[in-house]
Every structure is written in structure tokens, then in C-alpha cells.
PDB file of N, CA and C in Angstrom:
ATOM      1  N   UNK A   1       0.333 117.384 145.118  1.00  0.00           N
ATOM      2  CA  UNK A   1       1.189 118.214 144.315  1.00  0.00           C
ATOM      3  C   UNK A   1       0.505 119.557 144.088  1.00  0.00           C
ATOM      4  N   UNK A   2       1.106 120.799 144.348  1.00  0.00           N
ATOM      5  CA  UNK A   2       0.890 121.776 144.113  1.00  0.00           C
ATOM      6  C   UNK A   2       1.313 122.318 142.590  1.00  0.00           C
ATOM      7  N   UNK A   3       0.073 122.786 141.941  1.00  0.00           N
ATOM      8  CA  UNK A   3       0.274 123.492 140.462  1.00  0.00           C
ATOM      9  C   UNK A   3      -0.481 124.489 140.278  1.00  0.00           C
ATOM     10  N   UNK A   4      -0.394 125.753 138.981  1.00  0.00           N
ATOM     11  CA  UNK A   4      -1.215 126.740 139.010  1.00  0.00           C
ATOM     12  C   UNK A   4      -2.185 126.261 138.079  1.00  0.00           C
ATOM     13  N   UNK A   5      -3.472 126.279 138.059  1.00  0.00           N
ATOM     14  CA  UNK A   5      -4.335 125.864 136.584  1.00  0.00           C
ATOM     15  C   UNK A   5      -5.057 127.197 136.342  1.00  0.00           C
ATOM     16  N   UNK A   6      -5.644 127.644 135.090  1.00  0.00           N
ATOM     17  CA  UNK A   6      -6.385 128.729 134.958  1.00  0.00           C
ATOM     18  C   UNK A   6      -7.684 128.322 134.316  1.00  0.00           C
ATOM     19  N   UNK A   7      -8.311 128.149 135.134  1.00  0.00           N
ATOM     20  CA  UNK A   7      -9.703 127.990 134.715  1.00  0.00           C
ATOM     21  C   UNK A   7     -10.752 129.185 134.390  1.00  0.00           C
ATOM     22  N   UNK A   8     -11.543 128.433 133.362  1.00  0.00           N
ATOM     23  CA  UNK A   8     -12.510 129.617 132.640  1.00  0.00           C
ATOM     24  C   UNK A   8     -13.643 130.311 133.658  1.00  0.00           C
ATOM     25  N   UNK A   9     -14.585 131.204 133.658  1.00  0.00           N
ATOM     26  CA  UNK A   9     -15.028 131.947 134.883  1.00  0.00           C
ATOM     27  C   UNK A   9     -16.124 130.542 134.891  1.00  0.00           C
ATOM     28  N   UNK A  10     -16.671 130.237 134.129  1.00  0.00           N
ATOM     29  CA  UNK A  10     -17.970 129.221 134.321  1.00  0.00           C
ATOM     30  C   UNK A  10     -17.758 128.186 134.417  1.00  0.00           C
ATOM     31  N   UNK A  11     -16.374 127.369 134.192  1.00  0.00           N
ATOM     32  CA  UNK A  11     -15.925 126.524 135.131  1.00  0.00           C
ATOM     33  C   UNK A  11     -15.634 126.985 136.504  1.00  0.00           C
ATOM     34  N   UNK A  12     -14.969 127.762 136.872  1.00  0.00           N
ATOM     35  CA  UNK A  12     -14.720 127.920 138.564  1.00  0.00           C
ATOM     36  C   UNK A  12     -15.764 128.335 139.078  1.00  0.00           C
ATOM     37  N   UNK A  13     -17.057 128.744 138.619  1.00  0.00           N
ATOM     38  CA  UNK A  13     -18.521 129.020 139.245  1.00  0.00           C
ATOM     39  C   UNK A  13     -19.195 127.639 139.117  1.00  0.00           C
ATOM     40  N   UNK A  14     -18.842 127.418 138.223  1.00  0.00           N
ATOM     41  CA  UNK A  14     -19.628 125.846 138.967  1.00  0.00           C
ATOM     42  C   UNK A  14     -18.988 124.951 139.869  1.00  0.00           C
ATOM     43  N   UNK A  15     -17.920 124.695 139.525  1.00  0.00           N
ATOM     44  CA  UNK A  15     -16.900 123.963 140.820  1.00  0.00           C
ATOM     45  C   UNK A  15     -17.414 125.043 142.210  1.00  0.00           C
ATOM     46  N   UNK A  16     -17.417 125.757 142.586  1.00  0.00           N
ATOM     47  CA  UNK A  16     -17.627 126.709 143.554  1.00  0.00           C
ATOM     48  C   UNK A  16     -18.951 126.489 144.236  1.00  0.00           C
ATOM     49  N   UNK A  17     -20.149 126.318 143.118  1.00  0.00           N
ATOM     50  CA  UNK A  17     -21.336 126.054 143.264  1.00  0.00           C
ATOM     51  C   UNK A  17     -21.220 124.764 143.608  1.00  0.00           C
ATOM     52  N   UNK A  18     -20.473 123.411 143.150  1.00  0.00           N
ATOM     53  CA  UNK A  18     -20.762 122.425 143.593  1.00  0.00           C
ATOM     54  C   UNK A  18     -20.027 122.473 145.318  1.00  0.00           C
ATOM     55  N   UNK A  19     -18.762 122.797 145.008  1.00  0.00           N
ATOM     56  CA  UNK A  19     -18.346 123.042 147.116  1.00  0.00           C
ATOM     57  C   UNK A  19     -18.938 123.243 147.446  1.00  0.00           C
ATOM     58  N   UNK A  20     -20.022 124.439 147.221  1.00  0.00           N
ATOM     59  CA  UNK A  20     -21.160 125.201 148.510  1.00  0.00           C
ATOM     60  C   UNK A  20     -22.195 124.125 148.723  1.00  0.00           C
ATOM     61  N   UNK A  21     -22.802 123.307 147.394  1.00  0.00           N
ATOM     62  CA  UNK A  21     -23.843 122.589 147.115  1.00  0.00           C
ATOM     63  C   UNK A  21     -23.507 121.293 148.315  1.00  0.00           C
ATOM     64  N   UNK A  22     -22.629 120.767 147.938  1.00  0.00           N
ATOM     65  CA  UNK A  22     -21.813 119.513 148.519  1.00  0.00           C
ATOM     66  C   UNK A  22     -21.429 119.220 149.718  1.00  0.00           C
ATOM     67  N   UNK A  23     -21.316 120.835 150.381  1.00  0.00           N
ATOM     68  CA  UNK A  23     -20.141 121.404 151.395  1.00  0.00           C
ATOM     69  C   UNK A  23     -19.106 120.486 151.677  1.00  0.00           C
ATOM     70  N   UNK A  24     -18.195 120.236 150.518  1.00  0.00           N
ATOM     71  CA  UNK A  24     -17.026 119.782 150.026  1.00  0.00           C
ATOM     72  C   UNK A  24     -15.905 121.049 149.837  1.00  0.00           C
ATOM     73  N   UNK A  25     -14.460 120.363 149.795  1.00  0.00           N
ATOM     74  CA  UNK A  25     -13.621 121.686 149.608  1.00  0.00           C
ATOM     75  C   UNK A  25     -13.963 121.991 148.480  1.00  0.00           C
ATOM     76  N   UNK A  26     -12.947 122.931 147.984  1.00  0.00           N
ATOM     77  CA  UNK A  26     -13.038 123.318 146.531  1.00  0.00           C
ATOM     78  C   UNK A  26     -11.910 122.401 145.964  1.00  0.00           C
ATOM     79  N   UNK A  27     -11.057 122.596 146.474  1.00  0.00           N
ATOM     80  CA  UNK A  27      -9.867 121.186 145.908  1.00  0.00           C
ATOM     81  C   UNK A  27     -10.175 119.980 145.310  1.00  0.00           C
ATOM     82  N   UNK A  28     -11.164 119.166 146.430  1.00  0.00           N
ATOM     83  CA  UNK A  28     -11.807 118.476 146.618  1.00  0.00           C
ATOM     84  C   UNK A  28     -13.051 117.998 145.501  1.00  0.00           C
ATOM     85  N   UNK A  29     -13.109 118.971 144.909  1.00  0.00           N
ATOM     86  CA  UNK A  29     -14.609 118.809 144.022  1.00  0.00           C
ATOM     87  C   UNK A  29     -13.955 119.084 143.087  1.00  0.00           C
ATOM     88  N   UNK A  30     -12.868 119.785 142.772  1.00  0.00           N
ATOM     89  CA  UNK A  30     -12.219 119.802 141.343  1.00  0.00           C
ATOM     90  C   UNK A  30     -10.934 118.840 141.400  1.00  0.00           C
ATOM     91  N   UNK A  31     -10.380 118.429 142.137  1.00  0.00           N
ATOM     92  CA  UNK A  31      -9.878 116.236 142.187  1.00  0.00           C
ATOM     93  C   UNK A  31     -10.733 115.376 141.497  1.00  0.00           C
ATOM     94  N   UNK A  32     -11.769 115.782 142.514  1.00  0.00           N
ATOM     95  CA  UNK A  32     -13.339 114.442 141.823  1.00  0.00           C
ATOM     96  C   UNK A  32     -13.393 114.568 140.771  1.00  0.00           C
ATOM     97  N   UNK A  33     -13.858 116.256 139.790  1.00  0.00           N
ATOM     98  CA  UNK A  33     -14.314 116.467 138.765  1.00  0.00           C
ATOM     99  C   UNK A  33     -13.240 115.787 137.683  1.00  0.00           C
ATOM    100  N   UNK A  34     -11.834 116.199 137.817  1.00  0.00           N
ATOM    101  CA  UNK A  34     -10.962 115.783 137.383  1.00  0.00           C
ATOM    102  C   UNK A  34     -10.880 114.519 136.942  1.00  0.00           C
ATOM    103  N   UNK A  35     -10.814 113.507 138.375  1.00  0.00           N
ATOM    104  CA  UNK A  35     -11.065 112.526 137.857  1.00  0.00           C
ATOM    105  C   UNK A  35     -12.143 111.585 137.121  1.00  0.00           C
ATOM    106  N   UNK A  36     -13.619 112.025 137.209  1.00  0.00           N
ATOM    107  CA  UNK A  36     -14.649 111.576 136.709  1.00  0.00           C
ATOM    108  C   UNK A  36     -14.261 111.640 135.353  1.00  0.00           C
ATOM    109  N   UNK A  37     -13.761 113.327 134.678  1.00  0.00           N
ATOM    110  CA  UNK A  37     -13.749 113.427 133.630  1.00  0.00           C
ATOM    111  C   UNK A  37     -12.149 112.601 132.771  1.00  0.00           C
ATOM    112  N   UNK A  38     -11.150 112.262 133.383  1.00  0.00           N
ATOM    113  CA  UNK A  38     -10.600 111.180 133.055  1.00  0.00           C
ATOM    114  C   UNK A  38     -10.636 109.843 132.861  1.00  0.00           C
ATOM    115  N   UNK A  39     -11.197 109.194 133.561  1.00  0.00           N
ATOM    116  CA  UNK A  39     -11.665 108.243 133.725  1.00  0.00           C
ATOM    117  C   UNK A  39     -12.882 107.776 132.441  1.00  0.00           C
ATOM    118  N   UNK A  40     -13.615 108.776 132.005  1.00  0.00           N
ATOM    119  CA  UNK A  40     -14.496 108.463 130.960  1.00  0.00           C
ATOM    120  C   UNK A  40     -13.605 108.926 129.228  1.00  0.00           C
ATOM    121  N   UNK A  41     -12.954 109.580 129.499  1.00  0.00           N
ATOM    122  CA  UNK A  41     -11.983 109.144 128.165  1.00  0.00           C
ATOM    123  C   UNK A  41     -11.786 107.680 127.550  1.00  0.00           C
ATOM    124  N   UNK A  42     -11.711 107.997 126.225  1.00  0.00           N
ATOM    125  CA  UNK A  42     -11.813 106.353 125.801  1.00  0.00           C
ATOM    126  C   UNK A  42     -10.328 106.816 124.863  1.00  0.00           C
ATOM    127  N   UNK A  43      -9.332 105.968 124.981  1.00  0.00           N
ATOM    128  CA  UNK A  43      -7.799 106.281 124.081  1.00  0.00           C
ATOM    129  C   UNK A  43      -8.782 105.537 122.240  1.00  0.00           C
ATOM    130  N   UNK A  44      -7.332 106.951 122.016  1.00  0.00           N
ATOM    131  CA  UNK A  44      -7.952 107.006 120.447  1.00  0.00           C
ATOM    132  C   UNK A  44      -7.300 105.829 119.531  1.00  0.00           C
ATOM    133  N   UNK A  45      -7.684 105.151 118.681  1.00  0.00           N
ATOM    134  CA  UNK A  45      -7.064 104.390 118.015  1.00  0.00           C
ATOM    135  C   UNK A  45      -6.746 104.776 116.886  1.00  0.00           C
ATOM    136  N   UNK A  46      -5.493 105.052 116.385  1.00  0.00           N
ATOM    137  CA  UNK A  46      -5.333 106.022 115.557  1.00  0.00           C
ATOM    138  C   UNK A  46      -4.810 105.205 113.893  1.00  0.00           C
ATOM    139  N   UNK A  47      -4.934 103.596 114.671  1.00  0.00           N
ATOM    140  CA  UNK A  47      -4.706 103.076 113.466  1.00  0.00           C
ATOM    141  C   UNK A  47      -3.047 102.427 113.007  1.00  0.00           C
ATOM    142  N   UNK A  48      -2.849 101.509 112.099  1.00  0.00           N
ATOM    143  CA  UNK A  48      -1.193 101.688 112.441  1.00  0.00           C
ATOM    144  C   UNK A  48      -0.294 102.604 111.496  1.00  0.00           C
ATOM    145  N   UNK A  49       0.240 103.396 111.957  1.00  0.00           N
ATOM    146  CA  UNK A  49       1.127 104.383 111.562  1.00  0.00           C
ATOM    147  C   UNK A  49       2.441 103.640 110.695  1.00  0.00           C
ATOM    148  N   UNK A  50       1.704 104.158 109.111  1.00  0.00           N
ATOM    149  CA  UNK A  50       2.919 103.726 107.898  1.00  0.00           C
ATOM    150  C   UNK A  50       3.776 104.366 107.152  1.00  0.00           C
ATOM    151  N   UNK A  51       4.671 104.696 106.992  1.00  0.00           N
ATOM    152  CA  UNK A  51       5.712 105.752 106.567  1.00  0.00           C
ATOM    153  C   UNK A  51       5.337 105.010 105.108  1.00  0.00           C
ATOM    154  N   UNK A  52       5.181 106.262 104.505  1.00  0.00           N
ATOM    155  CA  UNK A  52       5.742 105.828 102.558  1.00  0.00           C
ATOM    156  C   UNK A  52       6.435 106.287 102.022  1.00  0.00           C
ATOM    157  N   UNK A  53       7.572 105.399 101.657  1.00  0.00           N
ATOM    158  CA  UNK A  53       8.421 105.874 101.222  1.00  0.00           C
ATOM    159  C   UNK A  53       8.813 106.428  99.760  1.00  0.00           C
ATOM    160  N   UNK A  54       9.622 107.452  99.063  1.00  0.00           N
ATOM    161  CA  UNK A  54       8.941 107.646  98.054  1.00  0.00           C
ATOM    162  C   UNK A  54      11.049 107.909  97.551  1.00  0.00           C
ATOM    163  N   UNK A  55      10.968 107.765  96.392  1.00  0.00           N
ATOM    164  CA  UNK A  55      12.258 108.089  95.381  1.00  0.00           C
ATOM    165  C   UNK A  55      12.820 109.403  95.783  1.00  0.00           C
ATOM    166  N   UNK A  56      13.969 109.519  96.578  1.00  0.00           N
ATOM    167  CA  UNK A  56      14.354 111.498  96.336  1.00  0.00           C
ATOM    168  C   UNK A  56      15.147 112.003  95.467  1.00  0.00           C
ATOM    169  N   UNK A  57      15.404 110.883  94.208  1.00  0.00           N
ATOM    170  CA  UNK A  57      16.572 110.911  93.163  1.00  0.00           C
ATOM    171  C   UNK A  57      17.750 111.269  93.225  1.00  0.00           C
ATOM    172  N   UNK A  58      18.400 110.973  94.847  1.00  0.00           N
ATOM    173  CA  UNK A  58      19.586 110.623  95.335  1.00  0.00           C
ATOM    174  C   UNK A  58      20.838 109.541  94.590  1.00  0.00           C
ATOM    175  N   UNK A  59      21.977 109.909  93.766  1.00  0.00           N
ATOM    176  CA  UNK A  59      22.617 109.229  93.309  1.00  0.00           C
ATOM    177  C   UNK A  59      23.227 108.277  94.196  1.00  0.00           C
ATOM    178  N   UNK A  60      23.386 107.182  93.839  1.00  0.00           N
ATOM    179  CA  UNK A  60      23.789 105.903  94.834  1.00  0.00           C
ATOM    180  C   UNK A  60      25.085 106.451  95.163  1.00  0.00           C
ATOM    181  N   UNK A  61      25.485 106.080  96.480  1.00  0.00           N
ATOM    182  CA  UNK A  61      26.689 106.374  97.565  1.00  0.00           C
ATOM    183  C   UNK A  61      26.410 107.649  97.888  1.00  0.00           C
ATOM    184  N   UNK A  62      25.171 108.884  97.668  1.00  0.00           N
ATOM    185  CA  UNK A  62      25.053 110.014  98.296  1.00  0.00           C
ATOM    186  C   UNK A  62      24.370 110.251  99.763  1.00  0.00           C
ATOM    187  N   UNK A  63      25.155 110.137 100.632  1.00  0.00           N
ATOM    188  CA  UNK A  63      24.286 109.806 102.144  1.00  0.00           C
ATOM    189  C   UNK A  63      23.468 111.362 102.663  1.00  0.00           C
ATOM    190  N   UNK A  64      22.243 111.634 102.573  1.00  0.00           N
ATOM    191  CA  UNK A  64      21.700 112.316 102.706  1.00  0.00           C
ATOM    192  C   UNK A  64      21.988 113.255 104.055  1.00  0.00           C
ATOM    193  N   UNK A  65      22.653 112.013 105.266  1.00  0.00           N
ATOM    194  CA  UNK A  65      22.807 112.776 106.708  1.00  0.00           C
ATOM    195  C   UNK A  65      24.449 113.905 106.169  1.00  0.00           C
ATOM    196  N   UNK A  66      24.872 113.797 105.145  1.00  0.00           N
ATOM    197  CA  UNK A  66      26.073 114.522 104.789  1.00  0.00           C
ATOM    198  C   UNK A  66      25.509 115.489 104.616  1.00  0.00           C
ATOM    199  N   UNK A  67      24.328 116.128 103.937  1.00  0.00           N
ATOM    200  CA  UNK A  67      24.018 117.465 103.541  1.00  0.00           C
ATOM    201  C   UNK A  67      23.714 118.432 104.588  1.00  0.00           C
ATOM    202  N   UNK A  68      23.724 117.276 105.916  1.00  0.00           N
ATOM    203  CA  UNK A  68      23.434 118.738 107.045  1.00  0.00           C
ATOM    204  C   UNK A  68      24.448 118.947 107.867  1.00  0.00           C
ATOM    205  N   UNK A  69      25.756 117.901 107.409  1.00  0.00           N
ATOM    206  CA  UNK A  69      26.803 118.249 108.088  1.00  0.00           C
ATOM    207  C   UNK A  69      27.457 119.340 107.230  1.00  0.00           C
ATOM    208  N   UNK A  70      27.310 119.388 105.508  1.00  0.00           N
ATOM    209  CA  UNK A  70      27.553 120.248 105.088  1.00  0.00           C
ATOM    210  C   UNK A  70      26.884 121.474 105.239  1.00  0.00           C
ATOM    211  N   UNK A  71      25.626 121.702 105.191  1.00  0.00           N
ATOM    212  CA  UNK A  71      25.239 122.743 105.079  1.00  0.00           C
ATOM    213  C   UNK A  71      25.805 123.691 106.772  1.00  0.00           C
ATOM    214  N   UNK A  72      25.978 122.982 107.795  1.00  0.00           N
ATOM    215  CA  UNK A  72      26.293 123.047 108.701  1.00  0.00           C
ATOM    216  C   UNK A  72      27.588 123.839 108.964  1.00  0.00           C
ATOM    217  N   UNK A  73      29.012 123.450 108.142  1.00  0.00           N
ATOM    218  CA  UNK A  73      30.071 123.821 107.959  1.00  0.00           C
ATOM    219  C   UNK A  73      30.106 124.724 107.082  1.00  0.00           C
ATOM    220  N   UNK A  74      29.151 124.990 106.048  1.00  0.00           N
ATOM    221  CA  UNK A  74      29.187 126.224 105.102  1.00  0.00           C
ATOM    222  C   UNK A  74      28.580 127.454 106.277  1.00  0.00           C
ATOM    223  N   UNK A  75      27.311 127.357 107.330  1.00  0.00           N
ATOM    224  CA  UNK A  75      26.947 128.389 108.041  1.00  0.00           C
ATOM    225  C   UNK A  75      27.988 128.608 108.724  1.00  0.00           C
ATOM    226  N   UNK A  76      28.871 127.187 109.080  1.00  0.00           N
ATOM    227  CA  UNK A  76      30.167 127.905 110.211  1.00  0.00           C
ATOM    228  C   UNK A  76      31.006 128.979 109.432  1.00  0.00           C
ATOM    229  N   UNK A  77      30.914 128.636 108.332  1.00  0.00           N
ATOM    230  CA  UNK A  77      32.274 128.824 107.641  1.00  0.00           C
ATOM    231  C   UNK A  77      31.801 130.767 106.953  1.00  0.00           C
ATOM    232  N   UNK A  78      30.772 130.834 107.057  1.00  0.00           N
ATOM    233  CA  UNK A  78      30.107 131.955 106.559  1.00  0.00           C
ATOM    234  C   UNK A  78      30.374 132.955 107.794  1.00  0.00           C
ATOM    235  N   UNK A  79      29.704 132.365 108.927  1.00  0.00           N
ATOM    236  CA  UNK A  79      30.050 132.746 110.586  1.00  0.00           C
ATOM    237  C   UNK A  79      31.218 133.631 110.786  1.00  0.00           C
ATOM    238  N   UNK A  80      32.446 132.851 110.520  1.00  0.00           N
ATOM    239  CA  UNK A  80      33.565 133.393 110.721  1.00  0.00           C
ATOM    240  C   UNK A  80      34.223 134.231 109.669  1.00  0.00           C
ATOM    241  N   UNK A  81      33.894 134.207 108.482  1.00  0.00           N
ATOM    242  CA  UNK A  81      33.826 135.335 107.476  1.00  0.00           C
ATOM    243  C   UNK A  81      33.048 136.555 108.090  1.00  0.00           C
ATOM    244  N   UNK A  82      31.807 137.036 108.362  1.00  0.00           N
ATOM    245  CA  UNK A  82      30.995 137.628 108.918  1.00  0.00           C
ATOM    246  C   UNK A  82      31.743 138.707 110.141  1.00  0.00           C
ATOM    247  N   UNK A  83      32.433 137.278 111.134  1.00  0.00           N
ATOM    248  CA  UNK A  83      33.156 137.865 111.900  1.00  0.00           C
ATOM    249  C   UNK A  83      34.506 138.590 111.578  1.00  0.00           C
ATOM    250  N   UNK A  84      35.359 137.882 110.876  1.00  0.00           N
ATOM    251  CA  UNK A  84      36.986 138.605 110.453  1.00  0.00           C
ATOM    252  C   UNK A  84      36.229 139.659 109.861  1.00  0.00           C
ATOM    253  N   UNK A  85      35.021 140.223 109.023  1.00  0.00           N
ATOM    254  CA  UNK A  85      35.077 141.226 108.362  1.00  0.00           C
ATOM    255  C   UNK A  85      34.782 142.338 109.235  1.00  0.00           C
ATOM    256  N   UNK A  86      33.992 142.197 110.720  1.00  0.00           N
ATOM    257  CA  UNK A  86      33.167 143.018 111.842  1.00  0.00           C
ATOM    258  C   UNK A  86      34.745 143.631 112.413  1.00  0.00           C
ATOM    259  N   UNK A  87      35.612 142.565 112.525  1.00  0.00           N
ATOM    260  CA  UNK A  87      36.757 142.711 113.265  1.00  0.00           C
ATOM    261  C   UNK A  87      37.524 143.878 112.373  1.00  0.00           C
ATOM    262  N   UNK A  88      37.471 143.454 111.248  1.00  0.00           N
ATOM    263  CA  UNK A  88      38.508 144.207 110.645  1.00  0.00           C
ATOM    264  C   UNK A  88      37.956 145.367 110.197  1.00  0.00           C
ATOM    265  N   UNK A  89      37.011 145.757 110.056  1.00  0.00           N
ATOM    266  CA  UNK A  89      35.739 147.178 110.292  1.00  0.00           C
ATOM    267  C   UNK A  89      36.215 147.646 111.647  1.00  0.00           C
ATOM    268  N   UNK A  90      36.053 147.188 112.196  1.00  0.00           N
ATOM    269  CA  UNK A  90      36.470 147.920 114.532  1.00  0.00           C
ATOM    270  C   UNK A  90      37.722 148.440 114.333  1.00  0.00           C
ATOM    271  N   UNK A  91      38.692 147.851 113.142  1.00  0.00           N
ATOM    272  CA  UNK A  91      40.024 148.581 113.145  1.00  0.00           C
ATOM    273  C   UNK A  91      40.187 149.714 112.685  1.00  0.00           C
TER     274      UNK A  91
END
């Protein structure tokens, strides 16, 4: 697979130095490097991930996903005010 990477100047001088050293490609020695340095990664354990939940003093039957359908229909609704007034300014 072909991709662009931008490597720092003292990384690509040493990859460079190791091709010449190696007389390996350059591709070739930064594949290897690549993979050496993957391969020694250890995955992080980050533990188990617990949501806490906390009171938002929401009155019972108030469904919270409503406030962004409202707030939603008030920006529409502002929108087209905004607009009839641009329109009726052009006249």
C-alpha cells in the first residue's frame, strides 16, 4: 500500500543510515523498523469503564431526547424568520 508519512529529519537520517549500513532498501528498513516498533507495544489496560450516574432534576415524564428536538425546531423556526425578513429587505 502506498501512503505519504512525514517523518522528522533524525528519523529519516537514521533510517537512511541504517539502508546504507544494511544495504537494505529504504522501504525496507522503515517496514522492519515499523514493525519491530509495533510489535513491542504492550495494549493499555485501562480498567473497566463506569458511567455514574447522577440526578439532573428532570420532572418525571420529561424525556430529555425532546429538548434537542426542540431546541432544533426553535433554530428552524428562527431560520426562516431570519429569512422572510432578508426577503422582505431585497424588496
Amino acid at each position: 500500500m502506498r501512503t505519504t508519512v512525514t517523518l522528522d529529519p533524525d528519523v529519516e537520517q537514521r533510517l537512511r543510515e541504517t539502508a546504507l549500513r544494511t544495504r537494505r532498501p529504504f522501504k525496507r528498513v522503515l517496514n522492519d523498523a515499523l514493525r519491530r516498533a509495533l510489535d513491542t507495544v504492550e495494549p493499555v489496560d485501562a480498567g473497566r469503564f463506569e458511567v455514574k450516574s447522577r440526578h439532573m432534576g428532570l420532572r418525571a415524564g420529561l424525556d430529555p431526547a425532546g429538548f434537542n428536538r426542540l431546541a432544533d425546531d426553535l433554530e428552524a423556526e428562527a431560520f426562516l424568520e431570519n429569512t422572510r425578513k432578508l426577503q422582505e429587505a431585497s424588496r
